[in-house]
N, C-alpha and C. Protein backbone atom coordinates (compact mmCIF):
# COMPACT_ATOMS: atom_id res chain seq x y z
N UNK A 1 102.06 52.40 120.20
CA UNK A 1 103.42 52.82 120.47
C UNK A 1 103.43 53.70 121.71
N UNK A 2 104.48 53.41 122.66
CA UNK A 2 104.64 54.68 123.75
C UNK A 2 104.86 55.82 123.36
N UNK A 3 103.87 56.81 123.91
CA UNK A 3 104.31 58.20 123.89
C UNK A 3 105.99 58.61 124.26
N UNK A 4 106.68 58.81 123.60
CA UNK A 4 107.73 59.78 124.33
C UNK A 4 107.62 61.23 124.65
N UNK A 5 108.37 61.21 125.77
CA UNK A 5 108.08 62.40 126.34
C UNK A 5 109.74 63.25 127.12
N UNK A 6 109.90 64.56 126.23
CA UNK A 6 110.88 65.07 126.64
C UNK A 6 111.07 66.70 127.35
N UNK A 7 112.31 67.26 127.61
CA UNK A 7 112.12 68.75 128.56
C UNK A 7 111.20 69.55 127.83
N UNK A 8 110.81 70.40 128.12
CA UNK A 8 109.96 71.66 127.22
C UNK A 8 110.55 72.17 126.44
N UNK A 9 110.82 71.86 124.79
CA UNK A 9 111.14 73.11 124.08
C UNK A 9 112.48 71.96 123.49
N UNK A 10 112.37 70.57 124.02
CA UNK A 10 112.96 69.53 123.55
C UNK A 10 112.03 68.64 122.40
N UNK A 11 112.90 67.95 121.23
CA UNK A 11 112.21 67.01 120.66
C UNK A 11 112.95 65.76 120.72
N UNK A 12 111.71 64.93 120.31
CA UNK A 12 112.01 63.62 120.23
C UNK A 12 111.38 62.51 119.30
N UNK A 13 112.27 61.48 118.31
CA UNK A 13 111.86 61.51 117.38
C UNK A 13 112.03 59.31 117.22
N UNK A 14 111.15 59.32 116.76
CA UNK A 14 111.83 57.73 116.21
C UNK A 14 111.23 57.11 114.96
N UNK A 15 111.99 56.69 114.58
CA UNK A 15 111.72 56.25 112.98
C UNK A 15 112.12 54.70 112.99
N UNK A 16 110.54 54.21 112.21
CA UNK A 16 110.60 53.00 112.40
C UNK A 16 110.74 52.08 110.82
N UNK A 17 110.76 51.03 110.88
CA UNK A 17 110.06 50.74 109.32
C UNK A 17 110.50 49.01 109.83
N UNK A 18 109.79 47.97 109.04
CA UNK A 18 109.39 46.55 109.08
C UNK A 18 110.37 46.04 107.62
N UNK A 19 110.90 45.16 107.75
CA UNK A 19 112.01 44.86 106.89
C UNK A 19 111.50 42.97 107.06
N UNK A 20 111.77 42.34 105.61
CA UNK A 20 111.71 41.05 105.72
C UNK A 20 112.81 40.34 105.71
N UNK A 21 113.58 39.62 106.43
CA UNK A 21 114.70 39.05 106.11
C UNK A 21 114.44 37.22 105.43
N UNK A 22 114.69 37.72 104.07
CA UNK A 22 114.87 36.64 102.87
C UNK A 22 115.98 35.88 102.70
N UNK A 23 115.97 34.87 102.06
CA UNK A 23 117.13 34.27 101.55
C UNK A 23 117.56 35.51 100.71
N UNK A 24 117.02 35.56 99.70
CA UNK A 24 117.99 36.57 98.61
C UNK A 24 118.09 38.38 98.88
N UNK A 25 118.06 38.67 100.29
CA UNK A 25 118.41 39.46 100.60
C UNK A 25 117.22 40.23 101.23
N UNK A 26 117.43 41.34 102.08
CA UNK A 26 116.00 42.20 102.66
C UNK A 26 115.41 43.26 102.13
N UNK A 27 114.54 43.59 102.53
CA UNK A 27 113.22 43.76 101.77
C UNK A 27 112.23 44.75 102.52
N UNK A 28 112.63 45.87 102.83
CA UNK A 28 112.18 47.28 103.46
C UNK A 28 110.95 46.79 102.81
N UNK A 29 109.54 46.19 103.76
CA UNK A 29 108.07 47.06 103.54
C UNK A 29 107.34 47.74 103.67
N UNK A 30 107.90 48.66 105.15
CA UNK A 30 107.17 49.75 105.48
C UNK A 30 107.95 50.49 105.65
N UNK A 31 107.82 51.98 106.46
CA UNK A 31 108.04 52.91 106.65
C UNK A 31 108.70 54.03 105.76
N UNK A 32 108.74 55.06 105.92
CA UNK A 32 108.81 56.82 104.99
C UNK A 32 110.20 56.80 104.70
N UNK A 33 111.06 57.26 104.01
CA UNK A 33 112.02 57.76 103.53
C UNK A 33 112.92 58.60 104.61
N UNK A 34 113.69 58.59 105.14
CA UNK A 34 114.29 59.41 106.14
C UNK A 34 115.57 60.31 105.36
N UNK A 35 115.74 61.15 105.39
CA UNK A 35 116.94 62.29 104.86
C UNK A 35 117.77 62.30 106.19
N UNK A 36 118.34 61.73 106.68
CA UNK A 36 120.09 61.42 107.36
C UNK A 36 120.56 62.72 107.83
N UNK A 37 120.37 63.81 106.41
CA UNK A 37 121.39 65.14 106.94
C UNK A 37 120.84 66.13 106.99
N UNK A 38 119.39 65.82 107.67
CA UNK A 38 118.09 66.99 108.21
C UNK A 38 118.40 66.45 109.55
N UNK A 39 118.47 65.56 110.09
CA UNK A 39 118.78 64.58 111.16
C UNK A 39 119.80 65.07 112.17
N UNK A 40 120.05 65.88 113.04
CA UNK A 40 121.14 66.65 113.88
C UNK A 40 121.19 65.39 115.70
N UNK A 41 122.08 65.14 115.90
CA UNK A 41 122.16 64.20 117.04
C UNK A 41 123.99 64.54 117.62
N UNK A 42 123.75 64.52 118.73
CA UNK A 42 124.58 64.54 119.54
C UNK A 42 125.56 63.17 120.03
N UNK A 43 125.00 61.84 119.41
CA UNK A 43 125.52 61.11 119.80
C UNK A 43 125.82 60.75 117.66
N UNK A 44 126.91 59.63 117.80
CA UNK A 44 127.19 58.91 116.67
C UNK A 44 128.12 57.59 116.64
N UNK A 45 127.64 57.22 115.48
CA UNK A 45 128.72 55.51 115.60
C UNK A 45 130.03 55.66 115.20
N UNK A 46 130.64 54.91 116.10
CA UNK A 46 131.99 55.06 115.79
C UNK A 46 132.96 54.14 114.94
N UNK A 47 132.44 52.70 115.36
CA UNK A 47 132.42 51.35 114.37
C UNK A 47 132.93 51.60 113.15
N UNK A 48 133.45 51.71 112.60
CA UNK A 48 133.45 51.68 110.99
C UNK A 48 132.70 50.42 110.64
N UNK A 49 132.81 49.47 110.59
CA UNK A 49 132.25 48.49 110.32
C UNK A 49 130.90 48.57 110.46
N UNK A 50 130.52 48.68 111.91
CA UNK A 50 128.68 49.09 111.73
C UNK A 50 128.22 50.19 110.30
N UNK A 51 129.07 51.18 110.82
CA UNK A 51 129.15 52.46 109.77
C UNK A 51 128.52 51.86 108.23
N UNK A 52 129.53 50.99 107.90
CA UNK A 52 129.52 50.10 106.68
C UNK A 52 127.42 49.97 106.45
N UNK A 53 127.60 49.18 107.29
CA UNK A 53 126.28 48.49 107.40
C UNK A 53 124.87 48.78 107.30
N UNK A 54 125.39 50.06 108.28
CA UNK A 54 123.90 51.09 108.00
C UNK A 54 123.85 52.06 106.80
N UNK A 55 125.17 52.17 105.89
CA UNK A 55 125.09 53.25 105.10
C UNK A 55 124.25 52.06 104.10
N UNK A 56 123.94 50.63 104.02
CA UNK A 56 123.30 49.83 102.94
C UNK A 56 122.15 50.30 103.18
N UNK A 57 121.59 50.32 102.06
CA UNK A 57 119.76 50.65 101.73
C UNK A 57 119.28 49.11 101.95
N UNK A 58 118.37 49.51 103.04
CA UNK A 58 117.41 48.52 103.30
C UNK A 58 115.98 47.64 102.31
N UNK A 59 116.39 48.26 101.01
CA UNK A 59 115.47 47.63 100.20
C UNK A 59 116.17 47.77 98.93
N UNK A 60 117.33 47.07 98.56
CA UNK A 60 118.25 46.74 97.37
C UNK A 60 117.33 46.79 96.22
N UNK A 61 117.94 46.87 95.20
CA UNK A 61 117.56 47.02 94.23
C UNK A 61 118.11 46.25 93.53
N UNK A 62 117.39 44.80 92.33
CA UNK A 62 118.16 43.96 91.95
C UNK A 62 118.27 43.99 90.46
N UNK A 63 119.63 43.79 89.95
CA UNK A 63 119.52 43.73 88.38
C UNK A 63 119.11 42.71 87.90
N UNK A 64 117.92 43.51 86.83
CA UNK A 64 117.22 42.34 86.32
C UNK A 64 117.49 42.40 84.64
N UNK A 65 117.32 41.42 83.97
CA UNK A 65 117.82 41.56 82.87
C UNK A 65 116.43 41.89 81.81
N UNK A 66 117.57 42.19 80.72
CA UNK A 66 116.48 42.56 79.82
C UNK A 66 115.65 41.90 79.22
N UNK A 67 114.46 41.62 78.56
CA UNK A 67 113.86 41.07 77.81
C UNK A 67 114.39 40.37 76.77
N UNK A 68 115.42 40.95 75.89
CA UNK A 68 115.95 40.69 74.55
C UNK A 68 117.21 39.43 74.99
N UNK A 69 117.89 39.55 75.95
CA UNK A 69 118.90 38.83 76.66
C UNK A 69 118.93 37.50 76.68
N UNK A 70 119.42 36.49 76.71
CA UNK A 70 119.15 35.42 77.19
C UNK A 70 120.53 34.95 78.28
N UNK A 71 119.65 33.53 78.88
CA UNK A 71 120.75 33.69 79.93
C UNK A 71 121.82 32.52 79.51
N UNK A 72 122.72 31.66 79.83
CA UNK A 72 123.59 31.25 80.25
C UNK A 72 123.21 30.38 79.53
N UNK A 73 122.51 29.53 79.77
CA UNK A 73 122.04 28.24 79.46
C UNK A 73 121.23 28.12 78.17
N UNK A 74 120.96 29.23 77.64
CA UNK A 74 120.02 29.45 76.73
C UNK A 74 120.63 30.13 75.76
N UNK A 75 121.60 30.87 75.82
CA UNK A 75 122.79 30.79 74.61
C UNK A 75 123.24 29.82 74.22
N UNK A 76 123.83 28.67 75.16
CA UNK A 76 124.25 27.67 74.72
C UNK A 76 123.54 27.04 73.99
N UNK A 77 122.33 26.72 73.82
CA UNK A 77 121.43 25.80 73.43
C UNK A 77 121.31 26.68 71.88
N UNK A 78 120.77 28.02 71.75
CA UNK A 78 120.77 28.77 70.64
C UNK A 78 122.27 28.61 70.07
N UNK A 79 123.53 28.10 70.46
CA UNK A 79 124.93 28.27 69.49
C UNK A 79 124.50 26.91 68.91
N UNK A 80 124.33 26.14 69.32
CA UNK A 80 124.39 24.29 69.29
C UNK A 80 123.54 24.39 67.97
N UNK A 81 121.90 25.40 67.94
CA UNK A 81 121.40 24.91 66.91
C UNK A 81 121.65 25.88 65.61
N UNK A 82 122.25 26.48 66.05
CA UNK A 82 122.85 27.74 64.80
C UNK A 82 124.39 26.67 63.91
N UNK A 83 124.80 25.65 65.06
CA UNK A 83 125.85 25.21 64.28
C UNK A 83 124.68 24.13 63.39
N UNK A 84 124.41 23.53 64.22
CA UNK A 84 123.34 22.14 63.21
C UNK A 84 123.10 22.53 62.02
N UNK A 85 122.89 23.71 61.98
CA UNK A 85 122.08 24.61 60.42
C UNK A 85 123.09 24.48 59.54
C-alpha cells in the first residue's frame, strides 16, 4: 500500500476491507470494525440516496430458521399425511 503522507501535526487515515459480491447478497471478508462517530471529517455526503446505501452493513445477516420449523413445502406434505390417518 502507498504510504500517505500529510502537514506536520496532520493525520491521515484509510480504511479498507474486501467484500464478495454474490448472488444472494455481499459478504464483508476482511477488514476491522470502524466506529463512524470517532471518525471527525470535514467533508460529507450529501446524496440522500448514497446516504441510504452506505448506512447498509456490508456483511448482512440472514434469517435462518429454526431447527424445529419446517418449510413450505414440507408442511404441506406433513397436512396431506395427518389427513390420510
Amino acid at each position: 500500500y502507498p504510504v500517505l503522507k500529510e502537514k506536520d501535526g496532520e493525520f491521515v487515515a484509510q480504511f479498507k476491507f474486501t467484500v464478495l459480491l454474490l448472488p444472494g447478497g455481499t459478504k464483508k471478508i476482511t477488514g476491522l470494525p470502524v466506529d463512524d462517530k470517532m471518525v471527525v471529517s470535514t467533508l460529507s455526503v450529501q446524496d440522500e440516496e448514497m446516504k441510504k446505501v452506505l448506512a447498509k452493513s456490508a456483511n448482512p445477516k440472514k434469517n435462518k430458521k429454526k431447527k424445529g420449523e419446517a418449510k413450505d413445502g414440507d408442511e404441506a406434505k406433513e397436512e396431506a399425511k395427518d389427513e390420510e390417518k
